[in-house]
PDB file of N, CA and C in Angstrom:
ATOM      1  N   UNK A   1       0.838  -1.169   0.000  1.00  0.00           N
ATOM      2  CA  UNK A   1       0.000   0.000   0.000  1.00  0.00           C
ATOM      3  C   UNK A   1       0.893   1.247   0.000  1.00  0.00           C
ATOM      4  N   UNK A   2       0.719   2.446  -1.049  1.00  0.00           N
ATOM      5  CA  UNK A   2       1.361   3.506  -1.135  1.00  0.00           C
ATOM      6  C   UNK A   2       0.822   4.786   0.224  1.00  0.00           C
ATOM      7  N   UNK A   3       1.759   5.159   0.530  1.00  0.00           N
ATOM      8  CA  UNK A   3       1.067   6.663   1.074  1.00  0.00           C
ATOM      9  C   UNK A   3       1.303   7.716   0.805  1.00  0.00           C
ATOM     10  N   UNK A   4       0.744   8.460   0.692  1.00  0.00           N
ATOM     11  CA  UNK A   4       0.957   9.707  -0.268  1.00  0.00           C
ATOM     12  C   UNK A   4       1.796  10.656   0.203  1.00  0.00           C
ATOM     13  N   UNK A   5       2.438  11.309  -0.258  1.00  0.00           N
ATOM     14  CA  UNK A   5       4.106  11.981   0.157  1.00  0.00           C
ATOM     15  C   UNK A   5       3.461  13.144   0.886  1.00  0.00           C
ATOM     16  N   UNK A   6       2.295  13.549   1.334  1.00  0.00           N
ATOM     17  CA  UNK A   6       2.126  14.910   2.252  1.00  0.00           C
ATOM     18  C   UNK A   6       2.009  13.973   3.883  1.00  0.00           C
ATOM     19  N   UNK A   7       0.979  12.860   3.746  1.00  0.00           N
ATOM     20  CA  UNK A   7       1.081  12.299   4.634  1.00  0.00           C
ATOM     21  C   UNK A   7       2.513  11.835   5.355  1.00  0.00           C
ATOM     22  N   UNK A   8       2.946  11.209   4.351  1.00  0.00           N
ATOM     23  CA  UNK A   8       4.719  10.152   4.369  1.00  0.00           C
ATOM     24  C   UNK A   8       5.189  11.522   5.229  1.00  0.00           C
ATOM     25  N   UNK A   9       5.279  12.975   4.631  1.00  0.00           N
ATOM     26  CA  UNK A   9       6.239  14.278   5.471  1.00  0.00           C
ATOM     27  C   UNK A   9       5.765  14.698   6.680  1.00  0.00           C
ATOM     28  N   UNK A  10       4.612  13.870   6.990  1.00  0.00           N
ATOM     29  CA  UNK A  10       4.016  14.746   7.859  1.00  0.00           C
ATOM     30  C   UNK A  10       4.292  13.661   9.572  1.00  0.00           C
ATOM     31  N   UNK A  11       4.838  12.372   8.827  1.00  0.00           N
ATOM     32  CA  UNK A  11       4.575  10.967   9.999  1.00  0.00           C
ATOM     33  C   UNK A  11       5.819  11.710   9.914  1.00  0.00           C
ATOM     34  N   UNK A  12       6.784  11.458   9.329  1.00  0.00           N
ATOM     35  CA  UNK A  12       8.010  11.831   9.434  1.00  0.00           C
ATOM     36  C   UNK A  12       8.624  13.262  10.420  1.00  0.00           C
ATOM     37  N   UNK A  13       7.757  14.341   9.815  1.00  0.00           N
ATOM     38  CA  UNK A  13       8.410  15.341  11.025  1.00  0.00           C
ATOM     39  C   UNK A  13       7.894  15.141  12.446  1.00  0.00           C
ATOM     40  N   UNK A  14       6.644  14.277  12.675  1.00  0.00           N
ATOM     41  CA  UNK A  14       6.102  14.267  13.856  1.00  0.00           C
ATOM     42  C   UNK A  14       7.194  12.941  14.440  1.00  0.00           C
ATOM     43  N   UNK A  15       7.872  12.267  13.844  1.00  0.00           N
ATOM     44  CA  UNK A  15       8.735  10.808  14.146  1.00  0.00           C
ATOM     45  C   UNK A  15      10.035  11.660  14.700  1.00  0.00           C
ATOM     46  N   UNK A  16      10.579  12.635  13.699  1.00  0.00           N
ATOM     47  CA  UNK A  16      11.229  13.750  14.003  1.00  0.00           C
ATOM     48  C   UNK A  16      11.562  14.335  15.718  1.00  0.00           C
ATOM     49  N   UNK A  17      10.351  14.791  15.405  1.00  0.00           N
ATOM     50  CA  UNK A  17      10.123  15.559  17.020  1.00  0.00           C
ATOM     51  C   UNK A  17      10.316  15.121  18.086  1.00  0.00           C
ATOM     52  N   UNK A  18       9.362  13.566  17.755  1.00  0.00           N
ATOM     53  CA  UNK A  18       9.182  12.881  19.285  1.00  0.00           C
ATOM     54  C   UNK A  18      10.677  12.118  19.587  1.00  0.00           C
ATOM     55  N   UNK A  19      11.790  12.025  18.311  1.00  0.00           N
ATOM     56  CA  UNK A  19      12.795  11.417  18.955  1.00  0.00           C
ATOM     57  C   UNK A  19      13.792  12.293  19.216  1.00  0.00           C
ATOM     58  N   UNK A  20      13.501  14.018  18.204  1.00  0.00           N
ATOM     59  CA  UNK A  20      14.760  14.393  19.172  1.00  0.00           C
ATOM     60  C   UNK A  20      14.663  15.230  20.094  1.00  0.00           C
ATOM     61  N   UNK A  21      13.437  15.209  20.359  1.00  0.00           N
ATOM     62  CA  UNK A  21      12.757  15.562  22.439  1.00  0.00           C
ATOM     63  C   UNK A  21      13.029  14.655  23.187  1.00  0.00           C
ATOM     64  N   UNK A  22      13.436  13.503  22.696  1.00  0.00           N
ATOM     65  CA  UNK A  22      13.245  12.539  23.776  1.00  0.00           C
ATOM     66  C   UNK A  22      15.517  12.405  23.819  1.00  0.00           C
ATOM     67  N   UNK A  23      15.492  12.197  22.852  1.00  0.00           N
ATOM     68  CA  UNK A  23      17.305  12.350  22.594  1.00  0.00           C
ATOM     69  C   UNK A  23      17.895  13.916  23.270  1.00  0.00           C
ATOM     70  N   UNK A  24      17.032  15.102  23.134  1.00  0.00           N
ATOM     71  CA  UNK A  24      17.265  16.131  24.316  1.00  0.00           C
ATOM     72  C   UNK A  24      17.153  16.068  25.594  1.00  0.00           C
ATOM     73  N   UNK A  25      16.121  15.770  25.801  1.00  0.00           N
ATOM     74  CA  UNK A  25      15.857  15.002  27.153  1.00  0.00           C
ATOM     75  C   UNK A  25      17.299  14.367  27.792  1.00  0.00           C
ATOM     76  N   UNK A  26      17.217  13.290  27.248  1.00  0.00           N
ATOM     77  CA  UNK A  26      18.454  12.572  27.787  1.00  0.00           C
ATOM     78  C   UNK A  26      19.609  13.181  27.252  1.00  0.00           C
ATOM     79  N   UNK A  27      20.110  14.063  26.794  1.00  0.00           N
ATOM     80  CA  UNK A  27      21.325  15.029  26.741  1.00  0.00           C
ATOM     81  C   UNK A  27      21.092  15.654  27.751  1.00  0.00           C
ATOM     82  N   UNK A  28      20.050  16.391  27.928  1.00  0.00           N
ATOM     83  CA  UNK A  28      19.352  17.291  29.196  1.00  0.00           C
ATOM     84  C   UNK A  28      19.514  16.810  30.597  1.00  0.00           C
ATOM     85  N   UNK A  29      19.735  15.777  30.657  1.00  0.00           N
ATOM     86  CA  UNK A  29      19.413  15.177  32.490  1.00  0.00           C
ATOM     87  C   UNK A  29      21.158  14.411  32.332  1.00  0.00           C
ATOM     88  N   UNK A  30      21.959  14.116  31.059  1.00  0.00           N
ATOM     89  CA  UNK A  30      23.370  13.766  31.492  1.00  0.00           C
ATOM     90  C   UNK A  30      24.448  15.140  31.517  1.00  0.00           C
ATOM     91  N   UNK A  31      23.469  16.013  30.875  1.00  0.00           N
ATOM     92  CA  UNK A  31      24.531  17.075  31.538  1.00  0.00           C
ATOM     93  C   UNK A  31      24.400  17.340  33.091  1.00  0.00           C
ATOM     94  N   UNK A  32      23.094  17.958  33.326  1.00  0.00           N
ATOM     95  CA  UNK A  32      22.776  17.867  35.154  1.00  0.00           C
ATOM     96  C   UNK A  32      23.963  16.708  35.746  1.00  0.00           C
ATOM     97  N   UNK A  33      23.824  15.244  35.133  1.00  0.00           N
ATOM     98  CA  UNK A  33      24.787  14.478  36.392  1.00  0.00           C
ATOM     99  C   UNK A  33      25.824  14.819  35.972  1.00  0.00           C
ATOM    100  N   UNK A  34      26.771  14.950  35.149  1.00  0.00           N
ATOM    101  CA  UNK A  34      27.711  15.363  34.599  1.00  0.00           C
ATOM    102  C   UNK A  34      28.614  16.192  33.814  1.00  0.00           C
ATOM    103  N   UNK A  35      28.268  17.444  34.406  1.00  0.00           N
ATOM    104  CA  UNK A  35      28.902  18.589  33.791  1.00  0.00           C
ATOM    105  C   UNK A  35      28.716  19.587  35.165  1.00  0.00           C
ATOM    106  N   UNK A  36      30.053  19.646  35.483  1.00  0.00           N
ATOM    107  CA  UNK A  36      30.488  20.800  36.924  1.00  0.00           C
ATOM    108  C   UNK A  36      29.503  22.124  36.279  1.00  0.00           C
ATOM    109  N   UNK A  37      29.352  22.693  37.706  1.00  0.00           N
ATOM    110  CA  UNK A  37      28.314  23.985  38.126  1.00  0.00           C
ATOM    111  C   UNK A  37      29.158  24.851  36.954  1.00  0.00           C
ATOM    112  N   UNK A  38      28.767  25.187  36.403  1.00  0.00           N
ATOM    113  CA  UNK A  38      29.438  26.276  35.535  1.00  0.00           C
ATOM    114  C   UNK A  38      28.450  27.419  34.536  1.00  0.00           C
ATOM    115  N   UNK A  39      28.549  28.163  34.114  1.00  0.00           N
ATOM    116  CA  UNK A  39      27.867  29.154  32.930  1.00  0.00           C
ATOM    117  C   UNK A  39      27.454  28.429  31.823  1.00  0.00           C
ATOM    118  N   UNK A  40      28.022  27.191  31.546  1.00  0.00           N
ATOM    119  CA  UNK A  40      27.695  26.465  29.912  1.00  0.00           C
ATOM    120  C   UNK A  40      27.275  25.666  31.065  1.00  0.00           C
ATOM    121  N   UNK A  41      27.075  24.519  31.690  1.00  0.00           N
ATOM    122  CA  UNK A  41      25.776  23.643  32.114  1.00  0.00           C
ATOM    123  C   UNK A  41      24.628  25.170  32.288  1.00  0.00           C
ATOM    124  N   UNK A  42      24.473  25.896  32.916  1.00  0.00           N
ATOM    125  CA  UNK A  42      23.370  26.637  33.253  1.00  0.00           C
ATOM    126  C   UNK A  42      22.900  26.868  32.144  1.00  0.00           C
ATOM    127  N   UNK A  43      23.347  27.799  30.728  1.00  0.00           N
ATOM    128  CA  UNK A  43      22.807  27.847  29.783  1.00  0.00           C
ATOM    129  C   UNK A  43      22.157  26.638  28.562  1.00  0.00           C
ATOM    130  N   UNK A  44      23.266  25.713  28.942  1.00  0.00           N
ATOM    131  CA  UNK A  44      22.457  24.131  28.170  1.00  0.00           C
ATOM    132  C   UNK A  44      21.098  23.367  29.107  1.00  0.00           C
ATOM    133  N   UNK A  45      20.992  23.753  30.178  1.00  0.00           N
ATOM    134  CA  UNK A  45      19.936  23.240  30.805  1.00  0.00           C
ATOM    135  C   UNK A  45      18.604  24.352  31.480  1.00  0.00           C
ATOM    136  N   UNK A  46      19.250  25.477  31.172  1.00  0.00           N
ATOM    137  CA  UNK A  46      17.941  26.527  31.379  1.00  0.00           C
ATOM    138  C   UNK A  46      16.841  25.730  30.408  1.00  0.00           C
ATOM    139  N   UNK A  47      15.570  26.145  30.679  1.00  0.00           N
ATOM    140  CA  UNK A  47      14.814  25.492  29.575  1.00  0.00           C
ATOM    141  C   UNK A  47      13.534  26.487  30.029  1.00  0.00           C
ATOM    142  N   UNK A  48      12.912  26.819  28.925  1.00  0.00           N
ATOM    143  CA  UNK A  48      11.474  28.000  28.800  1.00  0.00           C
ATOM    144  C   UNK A  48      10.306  26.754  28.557  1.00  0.00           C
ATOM    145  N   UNK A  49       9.692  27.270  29.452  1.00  0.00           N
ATOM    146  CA  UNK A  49       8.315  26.770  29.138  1.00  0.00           C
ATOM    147  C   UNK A  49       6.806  26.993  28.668  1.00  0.00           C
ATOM    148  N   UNK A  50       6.316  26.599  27.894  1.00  0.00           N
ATOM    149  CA  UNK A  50       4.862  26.522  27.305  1.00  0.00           C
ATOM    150  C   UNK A  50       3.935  25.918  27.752  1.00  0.00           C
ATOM    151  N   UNK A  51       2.402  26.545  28.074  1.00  0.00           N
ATOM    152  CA  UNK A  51       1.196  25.742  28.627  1.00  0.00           C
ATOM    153  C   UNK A  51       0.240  26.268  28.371  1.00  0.00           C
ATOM    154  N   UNK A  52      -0.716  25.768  28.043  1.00  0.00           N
ATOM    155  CA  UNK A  52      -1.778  26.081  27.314  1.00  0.00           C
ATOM    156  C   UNK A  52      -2.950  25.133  28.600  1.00  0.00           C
ATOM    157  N   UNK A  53      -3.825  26.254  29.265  1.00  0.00           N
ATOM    158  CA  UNK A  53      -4.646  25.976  30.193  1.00  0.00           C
ATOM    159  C   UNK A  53      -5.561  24.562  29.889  1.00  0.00           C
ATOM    160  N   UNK A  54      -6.310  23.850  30.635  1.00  0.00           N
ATOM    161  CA  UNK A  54      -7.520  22.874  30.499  1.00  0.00           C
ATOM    162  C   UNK A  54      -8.271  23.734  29.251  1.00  0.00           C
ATOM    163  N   UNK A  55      -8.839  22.647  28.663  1.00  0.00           N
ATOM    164  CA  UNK A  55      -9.889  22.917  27.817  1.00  0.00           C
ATOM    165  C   UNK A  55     -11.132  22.191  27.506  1.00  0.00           C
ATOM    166  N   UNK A  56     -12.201  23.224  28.295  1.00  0.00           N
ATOM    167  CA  UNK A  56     -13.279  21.743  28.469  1.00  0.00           C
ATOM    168  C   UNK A  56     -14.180  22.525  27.529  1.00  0.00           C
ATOM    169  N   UNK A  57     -14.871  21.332  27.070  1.00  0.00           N
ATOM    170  CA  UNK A  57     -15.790  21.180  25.978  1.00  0.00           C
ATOM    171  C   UNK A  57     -17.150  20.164  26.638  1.00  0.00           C
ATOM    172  N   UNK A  58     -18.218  21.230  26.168  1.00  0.00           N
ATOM    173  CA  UNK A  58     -19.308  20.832  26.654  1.00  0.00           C
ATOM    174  C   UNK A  58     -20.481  20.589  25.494  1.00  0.00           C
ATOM    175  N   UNK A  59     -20.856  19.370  25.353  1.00  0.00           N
ATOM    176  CA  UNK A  59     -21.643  18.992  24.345  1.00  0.00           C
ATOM    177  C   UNK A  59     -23.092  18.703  24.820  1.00  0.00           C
ATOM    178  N   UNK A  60     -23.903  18.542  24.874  1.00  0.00           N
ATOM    179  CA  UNK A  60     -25.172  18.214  25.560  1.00  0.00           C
ATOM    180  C   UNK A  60     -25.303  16.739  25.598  1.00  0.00           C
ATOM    181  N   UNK A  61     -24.625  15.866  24.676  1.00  0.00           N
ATOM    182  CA  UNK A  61     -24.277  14.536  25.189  1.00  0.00           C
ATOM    183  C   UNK A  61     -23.427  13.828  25.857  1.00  0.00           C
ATOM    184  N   UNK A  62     -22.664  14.775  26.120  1.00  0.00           N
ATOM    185  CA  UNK A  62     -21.066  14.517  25.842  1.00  0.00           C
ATOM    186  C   UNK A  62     -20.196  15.608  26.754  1.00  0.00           C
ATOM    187  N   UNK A  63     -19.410  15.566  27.950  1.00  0.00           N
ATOM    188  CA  UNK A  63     -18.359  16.901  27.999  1.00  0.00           C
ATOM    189  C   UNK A  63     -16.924  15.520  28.260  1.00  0.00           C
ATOM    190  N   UNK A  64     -15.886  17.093  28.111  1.00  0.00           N
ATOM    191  CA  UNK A  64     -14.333  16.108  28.255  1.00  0.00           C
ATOM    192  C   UNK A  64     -13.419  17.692  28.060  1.00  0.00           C
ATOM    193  N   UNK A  65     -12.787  17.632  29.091  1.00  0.00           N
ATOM    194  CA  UNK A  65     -11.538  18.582  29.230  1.00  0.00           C
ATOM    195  C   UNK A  65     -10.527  17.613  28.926  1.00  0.00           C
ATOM    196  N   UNK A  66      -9.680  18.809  27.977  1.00  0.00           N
ATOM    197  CA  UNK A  66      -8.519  18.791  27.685  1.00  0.00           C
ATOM    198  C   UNK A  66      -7.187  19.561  28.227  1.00  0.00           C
ATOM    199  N   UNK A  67      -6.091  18.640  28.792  1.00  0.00           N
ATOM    200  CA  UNK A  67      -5.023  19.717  28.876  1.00  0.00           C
ATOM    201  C   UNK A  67      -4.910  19.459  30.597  1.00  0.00           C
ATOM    202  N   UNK A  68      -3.865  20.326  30.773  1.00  0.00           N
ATOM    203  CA  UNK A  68      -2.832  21.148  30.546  1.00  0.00           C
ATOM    204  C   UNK A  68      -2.156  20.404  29.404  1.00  0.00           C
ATOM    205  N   UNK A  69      -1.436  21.630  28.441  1.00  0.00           N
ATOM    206  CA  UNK A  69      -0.866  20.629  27.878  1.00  0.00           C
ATOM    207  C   UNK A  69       0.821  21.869  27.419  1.00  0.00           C
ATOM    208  N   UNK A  70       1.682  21.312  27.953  1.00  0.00           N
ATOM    209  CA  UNK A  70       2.559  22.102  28.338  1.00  0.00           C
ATOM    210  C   UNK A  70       4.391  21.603  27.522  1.00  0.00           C
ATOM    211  N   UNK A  71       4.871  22.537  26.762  1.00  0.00           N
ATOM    212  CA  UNK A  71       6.029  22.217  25.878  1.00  0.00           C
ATOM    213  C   UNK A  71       7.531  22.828  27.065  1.00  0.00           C
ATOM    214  N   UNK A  72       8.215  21.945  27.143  1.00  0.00           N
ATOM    215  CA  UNK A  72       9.355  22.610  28.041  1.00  0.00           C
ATOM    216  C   UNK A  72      10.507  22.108  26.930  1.00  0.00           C
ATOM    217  N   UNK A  73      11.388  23.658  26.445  1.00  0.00           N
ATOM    218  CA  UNK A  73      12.689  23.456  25.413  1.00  0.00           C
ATOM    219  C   UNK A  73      14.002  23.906  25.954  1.00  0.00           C
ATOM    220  N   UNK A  74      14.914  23.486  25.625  1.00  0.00           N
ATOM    221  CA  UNK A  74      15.988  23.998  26.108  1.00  0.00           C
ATOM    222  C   UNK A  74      17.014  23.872  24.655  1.00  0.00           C
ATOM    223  N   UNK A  75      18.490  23.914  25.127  1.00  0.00           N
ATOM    224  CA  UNK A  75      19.117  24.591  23.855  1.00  0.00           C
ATOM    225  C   UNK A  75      19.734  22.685  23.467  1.00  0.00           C
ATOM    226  N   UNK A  76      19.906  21.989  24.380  1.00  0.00           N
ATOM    227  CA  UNK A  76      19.872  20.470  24.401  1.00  0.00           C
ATOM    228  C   UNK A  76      19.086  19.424  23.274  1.00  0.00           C
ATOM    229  N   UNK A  77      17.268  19.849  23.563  1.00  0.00           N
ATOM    230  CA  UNK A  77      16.824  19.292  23.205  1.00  0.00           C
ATOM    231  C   UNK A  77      17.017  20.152  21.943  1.00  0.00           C
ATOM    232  N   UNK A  78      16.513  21.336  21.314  1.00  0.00           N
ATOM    233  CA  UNK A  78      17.324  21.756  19.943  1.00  0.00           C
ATOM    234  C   UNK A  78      18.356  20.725  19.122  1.00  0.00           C
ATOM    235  N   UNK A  79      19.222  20.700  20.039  1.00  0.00           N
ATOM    236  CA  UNK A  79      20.242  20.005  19.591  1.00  0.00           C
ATOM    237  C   UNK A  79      19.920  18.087  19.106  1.00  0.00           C
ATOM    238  N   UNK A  80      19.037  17.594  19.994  1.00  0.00           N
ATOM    239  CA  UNK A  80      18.579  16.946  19.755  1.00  0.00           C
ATOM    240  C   UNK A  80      17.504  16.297  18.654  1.00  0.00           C
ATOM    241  N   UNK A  81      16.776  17.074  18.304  1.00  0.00           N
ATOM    242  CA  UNK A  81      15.983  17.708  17.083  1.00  0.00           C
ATOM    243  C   UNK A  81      16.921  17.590  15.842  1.00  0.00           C
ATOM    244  N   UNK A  82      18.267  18.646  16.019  1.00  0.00           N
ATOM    245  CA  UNK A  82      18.894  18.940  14.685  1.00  0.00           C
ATOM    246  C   UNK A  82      19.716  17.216  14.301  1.00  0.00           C
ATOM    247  N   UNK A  83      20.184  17.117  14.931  1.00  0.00           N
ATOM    248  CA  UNK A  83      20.926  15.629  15.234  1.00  0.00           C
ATOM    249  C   UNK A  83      19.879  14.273  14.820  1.00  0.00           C
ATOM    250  N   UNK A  84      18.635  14.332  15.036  1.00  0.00           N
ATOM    251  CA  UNK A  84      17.838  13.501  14.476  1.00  0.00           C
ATOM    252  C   UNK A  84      17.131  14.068  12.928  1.00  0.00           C
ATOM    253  N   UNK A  85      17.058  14.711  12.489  1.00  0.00           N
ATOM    254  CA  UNK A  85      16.457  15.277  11.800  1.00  0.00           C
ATOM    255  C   UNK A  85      17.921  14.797  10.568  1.00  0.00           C
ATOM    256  N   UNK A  86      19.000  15.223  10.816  1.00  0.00           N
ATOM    257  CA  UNK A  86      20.010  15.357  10.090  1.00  0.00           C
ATOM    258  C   UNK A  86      19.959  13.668   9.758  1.00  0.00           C
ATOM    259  N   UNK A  87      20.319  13.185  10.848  1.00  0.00           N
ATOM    260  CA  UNK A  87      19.949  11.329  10.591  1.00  0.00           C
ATOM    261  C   UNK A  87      18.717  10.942  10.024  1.00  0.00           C
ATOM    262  N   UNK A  88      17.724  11.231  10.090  1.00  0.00           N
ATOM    263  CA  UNK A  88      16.351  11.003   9.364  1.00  0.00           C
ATOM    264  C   UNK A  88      16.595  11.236   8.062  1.00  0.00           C
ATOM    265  N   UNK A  89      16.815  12.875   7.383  1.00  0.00           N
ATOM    266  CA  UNK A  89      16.835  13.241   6.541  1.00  0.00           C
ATOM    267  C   UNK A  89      18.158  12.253   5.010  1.00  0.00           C
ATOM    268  N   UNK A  90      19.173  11.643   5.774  1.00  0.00           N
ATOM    269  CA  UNK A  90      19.969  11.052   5.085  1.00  0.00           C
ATOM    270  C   UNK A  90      19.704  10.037   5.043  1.00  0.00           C
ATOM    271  N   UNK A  91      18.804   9.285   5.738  1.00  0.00           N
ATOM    272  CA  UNK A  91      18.733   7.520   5.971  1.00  0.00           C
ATOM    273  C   UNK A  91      17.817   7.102   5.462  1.00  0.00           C
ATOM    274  N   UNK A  92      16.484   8.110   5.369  1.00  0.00           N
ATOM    275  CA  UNK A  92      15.083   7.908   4.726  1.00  0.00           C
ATOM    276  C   UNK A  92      15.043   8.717   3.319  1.00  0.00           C
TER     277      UNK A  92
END
């Protein structure tokens, strides 16, 4: 079975994401054990965060809240992202 190349780009950047958040991540928590108190651990592990409140939805048959649903980045997981993306992009 074929899939059509908007779909195929679209599994792909979302395959993207979730591995090099998760490959930041774990760059993210081996610098913490291993990298002395310094100005470069602080700036590789600062990380900004995103959240977007509950969201409830009320249907007259039906209700269901959604959320929190909250993005935390740092300059790690970036790195993580570019590093998978670069491997994706050559292998697939």
């Amino acid at each position: 079975m074929l899939v059509d190349t908007g779909r195929r780009g679209l599994i792909r950047l979302a395959l993207t994401l979730v591995l090099g958040l998760t490959l930041g991540g774990l760059l993210t928590k081996l610098s913490e054990l291993f990298l002395p108190e310094s100005a470069a651990r602080d700036f590789l592990v600062t990380a900004v965060a995103a959240s977007i409140g509950p969201l409830s939805i009320d249907l007259v048959a039906a209700a269901f809240t959604l959320g929190p649903i909250s993005v935390t980045l740092n300059v790690l997981m970036l790195v993580g992202i570019s590093i998978v993306a670069l491997i994706v992009r050559s292998w697939i």
